[in-house]
PDB file of N, CA and C in Angstrom:
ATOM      1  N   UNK A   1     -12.998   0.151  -6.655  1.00  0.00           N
ATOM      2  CA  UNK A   1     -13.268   1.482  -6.139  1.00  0.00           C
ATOM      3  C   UNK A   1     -12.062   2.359  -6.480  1.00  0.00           C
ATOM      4  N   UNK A   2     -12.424   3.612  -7.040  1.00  0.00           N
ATOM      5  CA  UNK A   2     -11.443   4.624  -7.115  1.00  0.00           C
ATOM      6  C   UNK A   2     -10.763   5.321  -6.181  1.00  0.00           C
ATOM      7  N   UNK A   3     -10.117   6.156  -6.381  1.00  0.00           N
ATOM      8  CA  UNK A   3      -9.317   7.143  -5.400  1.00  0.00           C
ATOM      9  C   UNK A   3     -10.887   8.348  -5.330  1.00  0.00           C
ATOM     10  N   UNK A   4     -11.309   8.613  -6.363  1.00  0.00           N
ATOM     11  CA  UNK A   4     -12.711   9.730  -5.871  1.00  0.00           C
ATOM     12  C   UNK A   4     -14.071   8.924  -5.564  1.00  0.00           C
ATOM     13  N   UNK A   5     -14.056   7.406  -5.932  1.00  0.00           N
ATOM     14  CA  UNK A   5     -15.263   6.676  -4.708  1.00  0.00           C
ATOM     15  C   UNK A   5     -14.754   6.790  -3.796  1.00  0.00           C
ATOM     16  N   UNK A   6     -13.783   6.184  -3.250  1.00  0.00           N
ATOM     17  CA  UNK A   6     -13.578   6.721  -1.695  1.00  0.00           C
ATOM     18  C   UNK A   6     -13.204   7.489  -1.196  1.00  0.00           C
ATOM     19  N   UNK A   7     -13.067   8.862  -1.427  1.00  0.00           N
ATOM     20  CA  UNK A   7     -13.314  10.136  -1.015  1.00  0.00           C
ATOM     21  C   UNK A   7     -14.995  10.859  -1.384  1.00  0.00           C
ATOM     22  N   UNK A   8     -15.883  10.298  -2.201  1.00  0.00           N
ATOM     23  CA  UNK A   8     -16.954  10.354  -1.876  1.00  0.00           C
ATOM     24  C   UNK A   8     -17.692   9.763  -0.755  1.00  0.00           C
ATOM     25  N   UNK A   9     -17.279   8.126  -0.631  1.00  0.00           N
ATOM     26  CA  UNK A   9     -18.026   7.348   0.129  1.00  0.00           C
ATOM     27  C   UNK A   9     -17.382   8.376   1.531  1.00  0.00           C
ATOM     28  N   UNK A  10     -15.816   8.517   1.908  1.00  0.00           N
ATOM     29  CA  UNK A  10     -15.626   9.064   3.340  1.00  0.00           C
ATOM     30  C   UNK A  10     -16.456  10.641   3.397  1.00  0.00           C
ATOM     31  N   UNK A  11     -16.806  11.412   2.541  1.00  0.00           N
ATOM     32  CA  UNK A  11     -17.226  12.693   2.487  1.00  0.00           C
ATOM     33  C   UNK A  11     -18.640  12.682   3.567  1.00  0.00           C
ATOM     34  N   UNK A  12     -19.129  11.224   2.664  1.00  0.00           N
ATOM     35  CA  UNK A  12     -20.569  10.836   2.917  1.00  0.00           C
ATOM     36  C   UNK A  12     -20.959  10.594   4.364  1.00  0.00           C
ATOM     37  N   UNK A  13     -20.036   9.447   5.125  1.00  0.00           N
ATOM     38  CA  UNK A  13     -19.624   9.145   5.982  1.00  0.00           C
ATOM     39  C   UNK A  13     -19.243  10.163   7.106  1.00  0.00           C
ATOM     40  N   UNK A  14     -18.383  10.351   7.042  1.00  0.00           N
ATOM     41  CA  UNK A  14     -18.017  11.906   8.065  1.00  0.00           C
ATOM     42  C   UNK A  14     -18.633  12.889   7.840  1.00  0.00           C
ATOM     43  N   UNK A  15     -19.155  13.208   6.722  1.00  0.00           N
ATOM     44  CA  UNK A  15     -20.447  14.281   6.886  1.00  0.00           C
ATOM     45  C   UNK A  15     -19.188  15.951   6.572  1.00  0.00           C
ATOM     46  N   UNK A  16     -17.897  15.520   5.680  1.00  0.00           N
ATOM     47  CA  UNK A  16     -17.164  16.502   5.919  1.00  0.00           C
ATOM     48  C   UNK A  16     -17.191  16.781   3.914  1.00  0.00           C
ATOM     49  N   UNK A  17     -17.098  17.755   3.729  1.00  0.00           N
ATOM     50  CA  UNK A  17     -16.337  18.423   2.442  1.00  0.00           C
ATOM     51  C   UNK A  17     -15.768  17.310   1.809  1.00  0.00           C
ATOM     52  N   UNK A  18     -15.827  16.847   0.795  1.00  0.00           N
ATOM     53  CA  UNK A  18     -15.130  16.084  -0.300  1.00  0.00           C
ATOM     54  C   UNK A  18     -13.539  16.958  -0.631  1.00  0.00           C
ATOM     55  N   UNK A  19     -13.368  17.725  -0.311  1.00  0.00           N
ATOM     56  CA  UNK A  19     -12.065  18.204  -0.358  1.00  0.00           C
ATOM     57  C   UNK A  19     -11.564  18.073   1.035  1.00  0.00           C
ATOM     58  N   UNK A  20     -12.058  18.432   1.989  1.00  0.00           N
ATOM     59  CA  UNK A  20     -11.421  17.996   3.482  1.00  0.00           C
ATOM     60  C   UNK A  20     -11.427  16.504   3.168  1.00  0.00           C
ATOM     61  N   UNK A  21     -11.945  15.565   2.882  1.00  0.00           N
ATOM     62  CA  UNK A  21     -12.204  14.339   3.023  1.00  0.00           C
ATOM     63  C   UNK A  21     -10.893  13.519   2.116  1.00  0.00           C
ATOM     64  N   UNK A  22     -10.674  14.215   0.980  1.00  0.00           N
ATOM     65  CA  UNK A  22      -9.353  13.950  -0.213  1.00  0.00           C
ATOM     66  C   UNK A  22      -8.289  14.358   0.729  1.00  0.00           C
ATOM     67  N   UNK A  23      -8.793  15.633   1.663  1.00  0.00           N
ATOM     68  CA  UNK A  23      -7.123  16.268   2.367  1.00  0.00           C
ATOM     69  C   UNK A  23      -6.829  14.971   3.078  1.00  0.00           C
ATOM     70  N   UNK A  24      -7.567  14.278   4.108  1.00  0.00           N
ATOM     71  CA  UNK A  24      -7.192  13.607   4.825  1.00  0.00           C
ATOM     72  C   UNK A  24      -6.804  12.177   4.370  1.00  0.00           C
ATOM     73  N   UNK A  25      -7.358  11.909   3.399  1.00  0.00           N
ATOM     74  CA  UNK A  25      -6.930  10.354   2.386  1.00  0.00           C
ATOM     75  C   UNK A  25      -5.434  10.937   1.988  1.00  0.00           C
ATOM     76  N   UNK A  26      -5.207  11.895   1.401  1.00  0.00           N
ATOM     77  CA  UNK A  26      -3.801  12.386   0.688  1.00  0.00           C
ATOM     78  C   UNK A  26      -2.629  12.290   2.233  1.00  0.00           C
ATOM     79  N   UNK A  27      -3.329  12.720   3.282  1.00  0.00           N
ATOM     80  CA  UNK A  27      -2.459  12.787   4.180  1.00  0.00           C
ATOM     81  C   UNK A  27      -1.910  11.308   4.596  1.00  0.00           C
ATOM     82  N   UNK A  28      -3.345  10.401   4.617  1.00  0.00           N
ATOM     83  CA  UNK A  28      -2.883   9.070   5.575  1.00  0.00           C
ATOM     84  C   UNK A  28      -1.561   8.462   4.421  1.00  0.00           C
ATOM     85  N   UNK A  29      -1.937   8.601   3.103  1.00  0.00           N
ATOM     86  CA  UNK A  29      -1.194   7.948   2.322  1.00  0.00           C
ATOM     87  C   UNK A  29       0.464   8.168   2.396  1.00  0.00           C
ATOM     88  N   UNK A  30       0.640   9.751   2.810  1.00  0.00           N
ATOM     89  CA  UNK A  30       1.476  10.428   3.023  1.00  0.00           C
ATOM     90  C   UNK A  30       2.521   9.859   3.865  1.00  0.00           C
ATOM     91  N   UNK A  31       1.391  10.007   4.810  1.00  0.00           N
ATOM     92  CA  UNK A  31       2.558   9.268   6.273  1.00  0.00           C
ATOM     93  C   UNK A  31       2.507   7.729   6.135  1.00  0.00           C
ATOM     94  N   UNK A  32       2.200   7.002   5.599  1.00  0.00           N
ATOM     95  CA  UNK A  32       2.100   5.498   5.169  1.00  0.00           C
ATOM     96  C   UNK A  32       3.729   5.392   4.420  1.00  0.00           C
ATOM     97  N   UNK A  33       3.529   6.025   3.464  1.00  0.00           N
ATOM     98  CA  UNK A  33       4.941   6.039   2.420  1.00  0.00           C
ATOM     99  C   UNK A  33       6.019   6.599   3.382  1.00  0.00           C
ATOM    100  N   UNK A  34       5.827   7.631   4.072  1.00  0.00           N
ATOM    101  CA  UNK A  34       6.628   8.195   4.775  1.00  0.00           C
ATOM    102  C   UNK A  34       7.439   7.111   6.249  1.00  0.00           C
ATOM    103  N   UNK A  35       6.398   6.617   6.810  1.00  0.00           N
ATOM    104  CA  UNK A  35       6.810   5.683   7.740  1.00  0.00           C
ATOM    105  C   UNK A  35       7.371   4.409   6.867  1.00  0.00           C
ATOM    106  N   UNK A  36       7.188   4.072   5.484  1.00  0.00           N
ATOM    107  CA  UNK A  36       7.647   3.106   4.851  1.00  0.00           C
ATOM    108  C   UNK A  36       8.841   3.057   4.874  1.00  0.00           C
ATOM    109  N   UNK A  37       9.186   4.716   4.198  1.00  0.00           N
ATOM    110  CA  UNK A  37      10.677   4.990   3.608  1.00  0.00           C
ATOM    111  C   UNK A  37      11.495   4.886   4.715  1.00  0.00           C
ATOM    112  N   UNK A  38      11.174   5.079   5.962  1.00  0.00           N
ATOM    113  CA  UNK A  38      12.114   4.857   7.313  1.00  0.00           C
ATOM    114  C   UNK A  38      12.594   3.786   7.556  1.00  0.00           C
ATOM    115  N   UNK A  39      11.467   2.622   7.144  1.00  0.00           N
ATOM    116  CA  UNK A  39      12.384   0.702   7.221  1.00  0.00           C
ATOM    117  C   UNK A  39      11.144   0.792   8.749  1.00  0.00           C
ATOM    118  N   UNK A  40       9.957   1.465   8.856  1.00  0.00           N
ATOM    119  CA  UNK A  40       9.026   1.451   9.862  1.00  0.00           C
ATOM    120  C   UNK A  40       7.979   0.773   9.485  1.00  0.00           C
ATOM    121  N   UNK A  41       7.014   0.083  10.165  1.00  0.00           N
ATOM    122  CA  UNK A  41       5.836  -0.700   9.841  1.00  0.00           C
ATOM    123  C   UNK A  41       4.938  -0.122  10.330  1.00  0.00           C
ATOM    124  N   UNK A  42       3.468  -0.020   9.269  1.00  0.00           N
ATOM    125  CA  UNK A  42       2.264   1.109  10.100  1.00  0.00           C
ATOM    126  C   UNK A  42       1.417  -0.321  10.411  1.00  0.00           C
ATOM    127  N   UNK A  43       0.713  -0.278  11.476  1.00  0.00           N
ATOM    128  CA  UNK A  43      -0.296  -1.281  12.017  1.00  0.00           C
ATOM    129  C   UNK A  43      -1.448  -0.868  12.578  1.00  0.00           C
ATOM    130  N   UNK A  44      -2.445  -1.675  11.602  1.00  0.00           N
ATOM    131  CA  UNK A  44      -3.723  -0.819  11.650  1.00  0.00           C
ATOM    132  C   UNK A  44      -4.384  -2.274  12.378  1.00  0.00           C
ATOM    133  N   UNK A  45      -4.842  -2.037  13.613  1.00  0.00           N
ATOM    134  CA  UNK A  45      -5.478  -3.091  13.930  1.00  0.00           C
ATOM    135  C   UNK A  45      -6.473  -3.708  13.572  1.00  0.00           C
ATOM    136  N   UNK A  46      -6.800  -4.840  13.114  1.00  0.00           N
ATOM    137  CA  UNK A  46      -7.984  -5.359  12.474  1.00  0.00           C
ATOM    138  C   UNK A  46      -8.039  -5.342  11.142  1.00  0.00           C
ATOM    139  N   UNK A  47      -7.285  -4.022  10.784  1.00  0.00           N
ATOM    140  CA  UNK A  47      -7.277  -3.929   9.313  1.00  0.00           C
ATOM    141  C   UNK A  47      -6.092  -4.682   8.785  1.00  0.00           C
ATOM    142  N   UNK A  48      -5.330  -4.538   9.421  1.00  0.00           N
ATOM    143  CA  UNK A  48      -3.818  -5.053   8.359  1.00  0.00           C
ATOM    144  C   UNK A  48      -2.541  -3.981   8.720  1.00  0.00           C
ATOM    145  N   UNK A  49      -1.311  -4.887   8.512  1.00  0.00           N
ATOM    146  CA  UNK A  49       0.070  -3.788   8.675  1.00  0.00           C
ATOM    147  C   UNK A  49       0.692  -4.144   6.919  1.00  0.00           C
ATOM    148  N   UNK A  50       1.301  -3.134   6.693  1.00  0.00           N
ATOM    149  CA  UNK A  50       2.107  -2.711   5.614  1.00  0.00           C
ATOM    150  C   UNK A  50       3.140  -2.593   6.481  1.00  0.00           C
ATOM    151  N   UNK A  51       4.542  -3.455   5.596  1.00  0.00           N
ATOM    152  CA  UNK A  51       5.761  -3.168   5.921  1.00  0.00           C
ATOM    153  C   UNK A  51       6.552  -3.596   4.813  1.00  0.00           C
ATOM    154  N   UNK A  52       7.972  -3.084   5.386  1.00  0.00           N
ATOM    155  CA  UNK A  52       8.916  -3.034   3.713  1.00  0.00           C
ATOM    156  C   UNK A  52       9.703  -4.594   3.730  1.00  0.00           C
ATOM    157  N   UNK A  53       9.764  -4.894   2.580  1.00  0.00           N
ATOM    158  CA  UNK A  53      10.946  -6.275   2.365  1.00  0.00           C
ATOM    159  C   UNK A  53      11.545  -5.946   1.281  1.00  0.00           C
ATOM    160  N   UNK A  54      13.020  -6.722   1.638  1.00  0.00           N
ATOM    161  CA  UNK A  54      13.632  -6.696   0.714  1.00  0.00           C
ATOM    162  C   UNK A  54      13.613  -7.737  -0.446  1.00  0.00           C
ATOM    163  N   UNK A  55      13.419  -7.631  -1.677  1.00  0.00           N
ATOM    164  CA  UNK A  55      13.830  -8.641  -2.460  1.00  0.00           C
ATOM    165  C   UNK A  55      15.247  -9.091  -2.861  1.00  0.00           C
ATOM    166  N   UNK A  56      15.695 -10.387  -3.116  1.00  0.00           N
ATOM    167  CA  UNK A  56      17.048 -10.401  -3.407  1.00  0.00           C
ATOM    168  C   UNK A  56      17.181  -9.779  -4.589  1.00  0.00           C
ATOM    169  N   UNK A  57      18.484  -9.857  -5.043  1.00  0.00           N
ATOM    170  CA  UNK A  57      19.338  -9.929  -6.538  1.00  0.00           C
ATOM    171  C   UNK A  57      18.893 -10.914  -7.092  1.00  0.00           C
ATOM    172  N   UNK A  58      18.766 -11.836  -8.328  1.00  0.00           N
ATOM    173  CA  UNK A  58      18.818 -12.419  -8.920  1.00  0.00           C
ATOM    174  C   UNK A  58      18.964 -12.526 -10.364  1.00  0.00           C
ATOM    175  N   UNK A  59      19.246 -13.497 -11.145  1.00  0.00           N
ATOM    176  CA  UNK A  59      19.068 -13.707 -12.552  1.00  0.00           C
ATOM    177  C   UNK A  59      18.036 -14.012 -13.094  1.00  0.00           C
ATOM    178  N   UNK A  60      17.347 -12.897 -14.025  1.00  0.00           N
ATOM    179  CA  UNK A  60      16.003 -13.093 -14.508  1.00  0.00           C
ATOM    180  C   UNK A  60      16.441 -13.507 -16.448  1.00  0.00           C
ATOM    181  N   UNK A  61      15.806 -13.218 -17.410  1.00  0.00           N
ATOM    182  CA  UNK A  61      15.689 -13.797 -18.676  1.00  0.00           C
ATOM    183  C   UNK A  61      14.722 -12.437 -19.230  1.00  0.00           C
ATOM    184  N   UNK A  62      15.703 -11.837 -20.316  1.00  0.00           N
ATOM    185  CA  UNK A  62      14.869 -11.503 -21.443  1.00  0.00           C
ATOM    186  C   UNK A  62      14.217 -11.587 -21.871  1.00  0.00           C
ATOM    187  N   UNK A  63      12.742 -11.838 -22.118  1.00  0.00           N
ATOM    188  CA  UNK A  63      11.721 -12.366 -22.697  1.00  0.00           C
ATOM    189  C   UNK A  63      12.459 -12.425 -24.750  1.00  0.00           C
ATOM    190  N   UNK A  64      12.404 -11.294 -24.817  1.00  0.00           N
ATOM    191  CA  UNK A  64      12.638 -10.899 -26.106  1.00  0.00           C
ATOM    192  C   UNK A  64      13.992 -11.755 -26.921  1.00  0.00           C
ATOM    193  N   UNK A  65      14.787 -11.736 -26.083  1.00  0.00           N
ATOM    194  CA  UNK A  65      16.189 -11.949 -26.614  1.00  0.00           C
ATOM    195  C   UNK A  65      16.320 -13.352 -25.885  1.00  0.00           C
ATOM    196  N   UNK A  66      16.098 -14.029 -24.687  1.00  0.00           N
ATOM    197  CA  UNK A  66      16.516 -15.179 -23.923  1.00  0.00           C
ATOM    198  C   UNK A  66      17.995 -14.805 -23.264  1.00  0.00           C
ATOM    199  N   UNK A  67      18.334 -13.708 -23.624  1.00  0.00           N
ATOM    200  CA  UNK A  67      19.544 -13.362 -22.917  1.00  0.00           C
ATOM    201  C   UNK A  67      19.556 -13.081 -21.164  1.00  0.00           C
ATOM    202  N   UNK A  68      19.958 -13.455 -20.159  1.00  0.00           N
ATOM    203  CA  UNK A  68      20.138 -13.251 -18.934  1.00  0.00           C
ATOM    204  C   UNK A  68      20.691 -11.781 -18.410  1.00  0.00           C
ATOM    205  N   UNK A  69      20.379 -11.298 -17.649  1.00  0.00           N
ATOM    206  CA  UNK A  69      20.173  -9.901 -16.876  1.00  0.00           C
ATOM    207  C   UNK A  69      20.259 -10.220 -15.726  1.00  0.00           C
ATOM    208  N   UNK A  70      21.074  -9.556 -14.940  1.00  0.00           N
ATOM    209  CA  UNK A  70      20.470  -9.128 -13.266  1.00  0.00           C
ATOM    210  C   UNK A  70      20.025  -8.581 -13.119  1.00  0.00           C
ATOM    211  N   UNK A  71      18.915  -8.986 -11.626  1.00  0.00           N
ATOM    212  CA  UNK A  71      17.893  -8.239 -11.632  1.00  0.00           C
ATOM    213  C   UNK A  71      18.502  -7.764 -10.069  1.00  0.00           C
ATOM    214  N   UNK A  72      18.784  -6.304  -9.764  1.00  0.00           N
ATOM    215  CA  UNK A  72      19.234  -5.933  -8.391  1.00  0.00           C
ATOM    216  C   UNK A  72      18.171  -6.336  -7.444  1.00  0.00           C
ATOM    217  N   UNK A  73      18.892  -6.286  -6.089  1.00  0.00           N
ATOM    218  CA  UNK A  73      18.279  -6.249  -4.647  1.00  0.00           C
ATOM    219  C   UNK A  73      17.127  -4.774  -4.585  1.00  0.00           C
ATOM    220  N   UNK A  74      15.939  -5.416  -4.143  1.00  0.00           N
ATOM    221  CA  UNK A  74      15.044  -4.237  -4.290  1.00  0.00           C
ATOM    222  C   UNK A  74      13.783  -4.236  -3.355  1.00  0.00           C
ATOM    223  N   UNK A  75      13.938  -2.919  -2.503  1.00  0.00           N
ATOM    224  CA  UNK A  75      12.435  -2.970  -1.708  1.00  0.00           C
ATOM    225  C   UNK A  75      11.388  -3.116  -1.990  1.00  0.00           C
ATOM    226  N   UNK A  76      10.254  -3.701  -1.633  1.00  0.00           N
ATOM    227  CA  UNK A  76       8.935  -4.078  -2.145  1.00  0.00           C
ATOM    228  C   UNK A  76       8.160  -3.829  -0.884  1.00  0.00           C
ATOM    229  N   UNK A  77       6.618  -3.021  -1.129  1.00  0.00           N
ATOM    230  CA  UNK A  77       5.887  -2.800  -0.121  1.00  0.00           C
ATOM    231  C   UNK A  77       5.003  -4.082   0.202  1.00  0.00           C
ATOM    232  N   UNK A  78       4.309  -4.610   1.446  1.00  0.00           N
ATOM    233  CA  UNK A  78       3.992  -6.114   1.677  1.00  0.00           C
ATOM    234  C   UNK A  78       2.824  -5.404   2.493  1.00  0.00           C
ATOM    235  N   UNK A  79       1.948  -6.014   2.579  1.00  0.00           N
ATOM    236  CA  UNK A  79       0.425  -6.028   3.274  1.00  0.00           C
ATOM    237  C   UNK A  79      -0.015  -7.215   3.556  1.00  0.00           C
ATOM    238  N   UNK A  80      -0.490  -7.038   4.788  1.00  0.00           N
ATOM    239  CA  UNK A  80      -0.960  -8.527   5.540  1.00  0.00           C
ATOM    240  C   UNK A  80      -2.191  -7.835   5.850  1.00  0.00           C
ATOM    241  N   UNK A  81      -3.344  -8.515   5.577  1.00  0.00           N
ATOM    242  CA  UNK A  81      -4.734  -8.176   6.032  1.00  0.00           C
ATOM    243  C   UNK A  81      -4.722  -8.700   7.190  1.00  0.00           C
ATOM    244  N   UNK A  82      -5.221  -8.290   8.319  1.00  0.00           N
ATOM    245  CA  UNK A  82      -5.871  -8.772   9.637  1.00  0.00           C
ATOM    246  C   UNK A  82      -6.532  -9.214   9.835  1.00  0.00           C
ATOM    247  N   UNK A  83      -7.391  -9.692  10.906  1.00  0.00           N
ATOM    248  CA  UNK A  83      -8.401 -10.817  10.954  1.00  0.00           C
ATOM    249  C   UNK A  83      -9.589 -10.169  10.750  1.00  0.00           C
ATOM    250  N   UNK A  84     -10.008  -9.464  11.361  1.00  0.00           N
ATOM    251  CA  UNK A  84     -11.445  -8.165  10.887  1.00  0.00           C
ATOM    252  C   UNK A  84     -11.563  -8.079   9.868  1.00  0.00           C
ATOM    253  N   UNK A  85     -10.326  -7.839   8.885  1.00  0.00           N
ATOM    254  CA  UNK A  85     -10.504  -7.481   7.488  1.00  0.00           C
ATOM    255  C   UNK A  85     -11.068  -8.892   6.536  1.00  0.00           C
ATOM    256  N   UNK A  86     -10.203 -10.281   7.088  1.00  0.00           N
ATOM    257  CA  UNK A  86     -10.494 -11.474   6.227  1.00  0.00           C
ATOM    258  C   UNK A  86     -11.639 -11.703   6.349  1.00  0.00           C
ATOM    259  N   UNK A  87     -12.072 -11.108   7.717  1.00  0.00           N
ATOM    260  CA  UNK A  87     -13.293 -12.320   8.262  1.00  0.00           C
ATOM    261  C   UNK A  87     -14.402 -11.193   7.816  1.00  0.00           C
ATOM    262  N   UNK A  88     -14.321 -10.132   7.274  1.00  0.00           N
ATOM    263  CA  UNK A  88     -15.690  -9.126   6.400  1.00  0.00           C
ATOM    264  C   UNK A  88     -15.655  -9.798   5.159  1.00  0.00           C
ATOM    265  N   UNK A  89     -14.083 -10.281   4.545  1.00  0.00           N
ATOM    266  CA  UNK A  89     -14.141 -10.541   3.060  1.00  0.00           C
ATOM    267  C   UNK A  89     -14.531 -11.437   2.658  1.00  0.00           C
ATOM    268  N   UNK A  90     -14.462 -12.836   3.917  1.00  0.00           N
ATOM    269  CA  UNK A  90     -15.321 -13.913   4.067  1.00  0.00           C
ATOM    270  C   UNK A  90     -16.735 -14.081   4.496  1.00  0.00           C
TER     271      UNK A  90
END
C-alpha cells in the first residue's frame, strides 16, 4: 500500500476530503518523528510502539576493496507490533 492508498482508503473511511485526510496522515507522521527525535517512545495500543536505539560503532568491510572502515554509533528507528496487530496478521 502507498502513501495515496492510504489516504484514499482513510478519505473513504472518515468520510473526510482526501486532502484533510493526507493533512492528518502528514501530521501523525510529524509528531511520530518529532517525539522520536526527543529519545521519546509513541505507544499505540494494540497497534505497536516505535522507539529509538542506539546502534554501536563497529568495524564493517568494503565490499569493493576488502579494506576495513568504521562504521559510527548510530540511531535506528525500532517497531514492535502489538498483540491486535499480530493476531489480525495471523
Amino acid at each position: 500500500m502507498t502513501k495515496s492508498d492510504l489516504v484514499d482508503e482513510l478519505s473513504q473511511r472518515t468520510g473526510q476530503t482526501k486532502s484533510t485526510a493526507e493533512s492528518m496522515l502528514d501530521s501523525f507522521v510529524e509528531i511520530v518523528a518529532q517525539t522520536l527525535k526527543e529519545n521519546n517512545e509513541v505507544k499505540l495500543v494494540g497497534f505497536g510502539t516505535f522507539s529509538v536505539t542506539t546502534r554501536k560503532a563497529r568495524t564493517g568491510r568494503n565490499p569493493q576493496t576488502g579494506q576495513e572502515i568504521q562504521i559510527p554509533e548510530k540511531k535506528a528507528v525500532h517497531f514492535k507490533a502489538g498483540k491486535v496487530l499480530k493476531d489480525a496478521v495471523n
